[in-house]
PDB file of N, CA and C in Angstrom:
ATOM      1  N   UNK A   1     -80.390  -7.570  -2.558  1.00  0.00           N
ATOM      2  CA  UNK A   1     -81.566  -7.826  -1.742  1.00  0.00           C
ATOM      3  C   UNK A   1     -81.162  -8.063  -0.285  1.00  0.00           C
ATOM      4  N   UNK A   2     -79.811  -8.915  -0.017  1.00  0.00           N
ATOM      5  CA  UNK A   2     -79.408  -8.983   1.281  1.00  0.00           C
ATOM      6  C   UNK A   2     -79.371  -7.403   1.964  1.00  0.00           C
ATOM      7  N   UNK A   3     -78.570  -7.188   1.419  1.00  0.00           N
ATOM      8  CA  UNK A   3     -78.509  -5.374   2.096  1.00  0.00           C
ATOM      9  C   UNK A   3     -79.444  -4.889   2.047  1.00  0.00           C
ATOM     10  N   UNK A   4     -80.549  -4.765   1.589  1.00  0.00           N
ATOM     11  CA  UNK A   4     -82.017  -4.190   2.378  1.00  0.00           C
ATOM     12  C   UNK A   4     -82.186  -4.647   3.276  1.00  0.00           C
ATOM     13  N   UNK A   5     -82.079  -6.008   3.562  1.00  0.00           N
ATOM     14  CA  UNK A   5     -82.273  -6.913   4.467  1.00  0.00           C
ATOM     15  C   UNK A   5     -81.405  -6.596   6.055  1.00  0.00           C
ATOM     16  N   UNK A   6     -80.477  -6.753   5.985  1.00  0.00           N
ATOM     17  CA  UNK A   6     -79.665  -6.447   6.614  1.00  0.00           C
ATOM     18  C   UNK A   6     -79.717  -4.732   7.258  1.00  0.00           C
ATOM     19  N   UNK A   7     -79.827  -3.714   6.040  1.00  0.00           N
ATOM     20  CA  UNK A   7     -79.877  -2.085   6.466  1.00  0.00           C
ATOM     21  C   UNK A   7     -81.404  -1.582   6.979  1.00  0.00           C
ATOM     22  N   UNK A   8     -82.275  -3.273   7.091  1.00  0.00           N
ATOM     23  CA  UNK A   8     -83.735  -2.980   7.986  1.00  0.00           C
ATOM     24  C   UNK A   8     -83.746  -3.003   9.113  1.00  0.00           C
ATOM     25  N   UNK A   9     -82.751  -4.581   9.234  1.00  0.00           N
ATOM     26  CA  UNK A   9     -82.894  -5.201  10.552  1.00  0.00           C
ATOM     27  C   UNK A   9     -82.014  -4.661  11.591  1.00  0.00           C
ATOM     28  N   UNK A  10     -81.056  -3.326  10.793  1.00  0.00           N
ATOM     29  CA  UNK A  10     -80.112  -2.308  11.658  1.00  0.00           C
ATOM     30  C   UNK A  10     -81.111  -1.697  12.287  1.00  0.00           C
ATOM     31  N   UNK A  11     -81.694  -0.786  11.525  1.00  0.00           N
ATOM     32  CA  UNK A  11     -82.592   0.450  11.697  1.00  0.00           C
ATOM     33  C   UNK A  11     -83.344   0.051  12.733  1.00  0.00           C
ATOM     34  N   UNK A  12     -84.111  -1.187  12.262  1.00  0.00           N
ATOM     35  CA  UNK A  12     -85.466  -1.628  13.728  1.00  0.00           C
ATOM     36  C   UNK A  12     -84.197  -1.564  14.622  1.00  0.00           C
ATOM     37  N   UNK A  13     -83.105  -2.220  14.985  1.00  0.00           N
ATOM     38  CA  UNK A  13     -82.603  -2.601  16.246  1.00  0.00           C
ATOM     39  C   UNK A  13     -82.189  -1.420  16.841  1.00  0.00           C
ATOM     40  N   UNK A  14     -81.274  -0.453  16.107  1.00  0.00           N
ATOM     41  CA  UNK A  14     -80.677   0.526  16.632  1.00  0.00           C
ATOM     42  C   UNK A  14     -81.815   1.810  17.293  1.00  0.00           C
ATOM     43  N   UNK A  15     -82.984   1.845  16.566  1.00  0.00           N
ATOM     44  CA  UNK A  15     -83.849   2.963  16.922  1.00  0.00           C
ATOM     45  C   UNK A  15     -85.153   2.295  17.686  1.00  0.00           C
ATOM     46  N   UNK A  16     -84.744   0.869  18.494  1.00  0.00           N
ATOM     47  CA  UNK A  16     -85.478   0.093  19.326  1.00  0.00           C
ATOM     48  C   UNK A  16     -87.340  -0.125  18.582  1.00  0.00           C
ATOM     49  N   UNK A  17     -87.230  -0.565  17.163  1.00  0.00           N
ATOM     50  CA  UNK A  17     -88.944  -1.103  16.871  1.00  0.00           C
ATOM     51  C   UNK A  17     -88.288  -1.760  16.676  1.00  0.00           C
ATOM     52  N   UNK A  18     -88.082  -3.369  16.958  1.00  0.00           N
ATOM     53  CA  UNK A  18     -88.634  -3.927  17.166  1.00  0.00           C
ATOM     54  C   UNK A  18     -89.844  -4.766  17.067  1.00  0.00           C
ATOM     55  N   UNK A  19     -90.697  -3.848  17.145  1.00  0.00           N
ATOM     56  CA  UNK A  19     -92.169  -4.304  17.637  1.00  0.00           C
ATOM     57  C   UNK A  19     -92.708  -4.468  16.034  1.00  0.00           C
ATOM     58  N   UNK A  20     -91.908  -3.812  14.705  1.00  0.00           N
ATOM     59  CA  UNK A  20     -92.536  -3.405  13.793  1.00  0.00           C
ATOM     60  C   UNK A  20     -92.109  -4.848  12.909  1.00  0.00           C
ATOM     61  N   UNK A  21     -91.573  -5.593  13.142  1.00  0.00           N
ATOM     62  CA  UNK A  21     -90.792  -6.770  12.645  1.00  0.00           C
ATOM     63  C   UNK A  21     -92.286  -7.958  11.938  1.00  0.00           C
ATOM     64  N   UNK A  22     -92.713  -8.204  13.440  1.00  0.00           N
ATOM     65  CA  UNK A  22     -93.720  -8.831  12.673  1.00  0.00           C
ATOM     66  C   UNK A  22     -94.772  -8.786  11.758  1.00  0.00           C
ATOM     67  N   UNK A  23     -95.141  -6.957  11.861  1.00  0.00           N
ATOM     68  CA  UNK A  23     -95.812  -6.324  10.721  1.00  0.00           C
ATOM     69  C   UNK A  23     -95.538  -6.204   9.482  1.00  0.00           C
ATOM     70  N   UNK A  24     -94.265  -5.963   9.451  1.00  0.00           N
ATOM     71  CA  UNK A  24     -93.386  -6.111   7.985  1.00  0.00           C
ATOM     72  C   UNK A  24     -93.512  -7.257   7.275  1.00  0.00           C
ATOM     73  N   UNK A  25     -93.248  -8.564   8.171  1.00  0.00           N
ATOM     74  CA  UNK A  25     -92.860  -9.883   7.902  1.00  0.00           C
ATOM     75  C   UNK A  25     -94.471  -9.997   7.250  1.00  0.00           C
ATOM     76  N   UNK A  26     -95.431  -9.763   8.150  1.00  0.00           N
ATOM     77  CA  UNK A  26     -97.101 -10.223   7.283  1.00  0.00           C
ATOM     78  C   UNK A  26     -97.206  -9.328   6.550  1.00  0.00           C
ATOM     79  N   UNK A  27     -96.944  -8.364   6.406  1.00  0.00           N
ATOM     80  CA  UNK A  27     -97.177  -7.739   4.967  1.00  0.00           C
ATOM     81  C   UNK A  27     -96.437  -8.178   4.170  1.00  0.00           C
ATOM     82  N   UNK A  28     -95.216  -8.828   3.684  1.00  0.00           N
ATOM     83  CA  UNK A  28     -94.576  -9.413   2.592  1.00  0.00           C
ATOM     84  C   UNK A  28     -95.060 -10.378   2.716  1.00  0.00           C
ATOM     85  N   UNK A  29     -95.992 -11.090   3.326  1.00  0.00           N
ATOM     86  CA  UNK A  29     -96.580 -12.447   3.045  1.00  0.00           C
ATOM     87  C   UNK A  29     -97.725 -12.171   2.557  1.00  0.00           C
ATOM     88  N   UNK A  30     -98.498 -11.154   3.040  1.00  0.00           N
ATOM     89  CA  UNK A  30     -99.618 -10.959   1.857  1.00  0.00           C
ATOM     90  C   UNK A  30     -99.350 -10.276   0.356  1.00  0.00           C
ATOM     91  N   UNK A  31     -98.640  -9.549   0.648  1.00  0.00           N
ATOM     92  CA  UNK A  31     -97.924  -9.031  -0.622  1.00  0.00           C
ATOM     93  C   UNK A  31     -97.554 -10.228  -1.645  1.00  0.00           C
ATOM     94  N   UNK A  32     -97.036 -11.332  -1.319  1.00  0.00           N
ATOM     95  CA  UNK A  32     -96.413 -12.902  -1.437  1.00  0.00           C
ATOM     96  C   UNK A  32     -97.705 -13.356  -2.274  1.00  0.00           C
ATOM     97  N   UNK A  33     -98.840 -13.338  -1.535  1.00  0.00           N
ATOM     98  CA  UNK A  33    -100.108 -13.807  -2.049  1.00  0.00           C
ATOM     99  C   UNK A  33    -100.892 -13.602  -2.654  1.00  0.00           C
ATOM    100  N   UNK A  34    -100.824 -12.003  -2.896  1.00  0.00           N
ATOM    101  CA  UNK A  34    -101.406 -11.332  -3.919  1.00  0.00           C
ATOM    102  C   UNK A  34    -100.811 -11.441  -5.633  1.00  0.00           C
ATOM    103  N   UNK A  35     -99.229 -11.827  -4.965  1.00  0.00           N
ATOM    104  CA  UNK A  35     -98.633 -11.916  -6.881  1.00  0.00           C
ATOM    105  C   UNK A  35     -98.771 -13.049  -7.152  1.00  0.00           C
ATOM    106  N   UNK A  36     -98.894 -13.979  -6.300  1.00  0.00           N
ATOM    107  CA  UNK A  36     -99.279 -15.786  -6.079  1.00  0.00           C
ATOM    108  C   UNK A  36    -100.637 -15.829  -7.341  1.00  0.00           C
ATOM    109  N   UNK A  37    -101.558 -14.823  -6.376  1.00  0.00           N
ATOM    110  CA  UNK A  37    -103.295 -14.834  -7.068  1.00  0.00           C
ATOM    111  C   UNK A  37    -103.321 -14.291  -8.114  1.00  0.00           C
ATOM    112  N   UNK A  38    -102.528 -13.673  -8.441  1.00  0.00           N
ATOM    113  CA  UNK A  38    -102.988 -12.975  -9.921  1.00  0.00           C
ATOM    114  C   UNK A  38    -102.848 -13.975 -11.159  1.00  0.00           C
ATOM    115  N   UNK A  39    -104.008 -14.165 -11.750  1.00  0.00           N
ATOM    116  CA  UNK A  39    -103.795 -15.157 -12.638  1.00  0.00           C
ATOM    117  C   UNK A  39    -103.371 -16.535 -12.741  1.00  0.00           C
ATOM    118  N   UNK A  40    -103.706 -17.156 -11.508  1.00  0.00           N
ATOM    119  CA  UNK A  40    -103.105 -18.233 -11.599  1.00  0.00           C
ATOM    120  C   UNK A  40    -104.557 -19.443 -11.011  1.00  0.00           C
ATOM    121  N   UNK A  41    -104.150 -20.610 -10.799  1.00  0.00           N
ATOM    122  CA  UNK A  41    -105.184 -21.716 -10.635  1.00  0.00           C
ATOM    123  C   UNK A  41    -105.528 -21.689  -9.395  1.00  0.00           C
ATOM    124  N   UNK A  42    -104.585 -21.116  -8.465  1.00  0.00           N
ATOM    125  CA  UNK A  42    -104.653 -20.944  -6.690  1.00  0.00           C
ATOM    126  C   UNK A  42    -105.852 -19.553  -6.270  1.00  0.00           C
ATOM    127  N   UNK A  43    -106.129 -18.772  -7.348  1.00  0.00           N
ATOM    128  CA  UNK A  43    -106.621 -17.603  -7.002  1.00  0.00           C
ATOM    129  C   UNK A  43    -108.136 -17.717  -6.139  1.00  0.00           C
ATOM    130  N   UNK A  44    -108.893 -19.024  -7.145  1.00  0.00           N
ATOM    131  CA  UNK A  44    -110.140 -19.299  -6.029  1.00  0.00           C
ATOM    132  C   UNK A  44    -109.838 -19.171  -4.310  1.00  0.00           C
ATOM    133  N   UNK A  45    -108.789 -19.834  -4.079  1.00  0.00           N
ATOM    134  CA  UNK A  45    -108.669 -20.525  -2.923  1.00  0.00           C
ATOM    135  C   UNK A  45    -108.266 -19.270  -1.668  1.00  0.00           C
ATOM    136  N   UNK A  46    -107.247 -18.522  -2.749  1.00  0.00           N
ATOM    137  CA  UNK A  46    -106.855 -18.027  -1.558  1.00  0.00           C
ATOM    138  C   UNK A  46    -107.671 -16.919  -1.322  1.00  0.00           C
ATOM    139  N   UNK A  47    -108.748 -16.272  -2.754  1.00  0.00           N
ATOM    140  CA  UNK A  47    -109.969 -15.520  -2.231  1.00  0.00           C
ATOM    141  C   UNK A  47    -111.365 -15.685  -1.130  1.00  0.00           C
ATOM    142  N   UNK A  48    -111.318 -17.059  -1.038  1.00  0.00           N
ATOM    143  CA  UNK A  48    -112.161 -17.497  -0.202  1.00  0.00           C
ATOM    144  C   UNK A  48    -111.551 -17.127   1.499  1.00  0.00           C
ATOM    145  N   UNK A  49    -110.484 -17.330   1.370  1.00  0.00           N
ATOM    146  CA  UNK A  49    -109.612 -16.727   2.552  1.00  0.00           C
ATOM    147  C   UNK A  49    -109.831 -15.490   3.347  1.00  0.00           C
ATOM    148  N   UNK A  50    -109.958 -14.638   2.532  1.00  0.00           N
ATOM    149  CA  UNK A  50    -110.752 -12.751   2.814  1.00  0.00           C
ATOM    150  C   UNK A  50    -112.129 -12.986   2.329  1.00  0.00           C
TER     151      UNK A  50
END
């Protein structure tokens, strides 16, 4: 998992995005929240959210 990690944060730097870092980062946080909601006691809460 490190080496994805690492062979991303090459790619953005070397081919200058940059810019795409923080998009990535909120999409694995909603991504984060969606496997959070499935089936679980938190799901009210975080549907009220959207």
């Amino acid at each position: 998992m490190l080496t994805i990690l690492k062979e991303l944060w090459r790619f953005l730097r070397v081919r200058k995005k940059l810019w795409m870092a923080p998009i990535i980062l909120i999409m694995v946080i909603f991504g984060g929240l969606l496997v959070l909601a499935q089936g679980s006691v938190v799901a009210p809460f975080i549907y009220t959210l959207f």
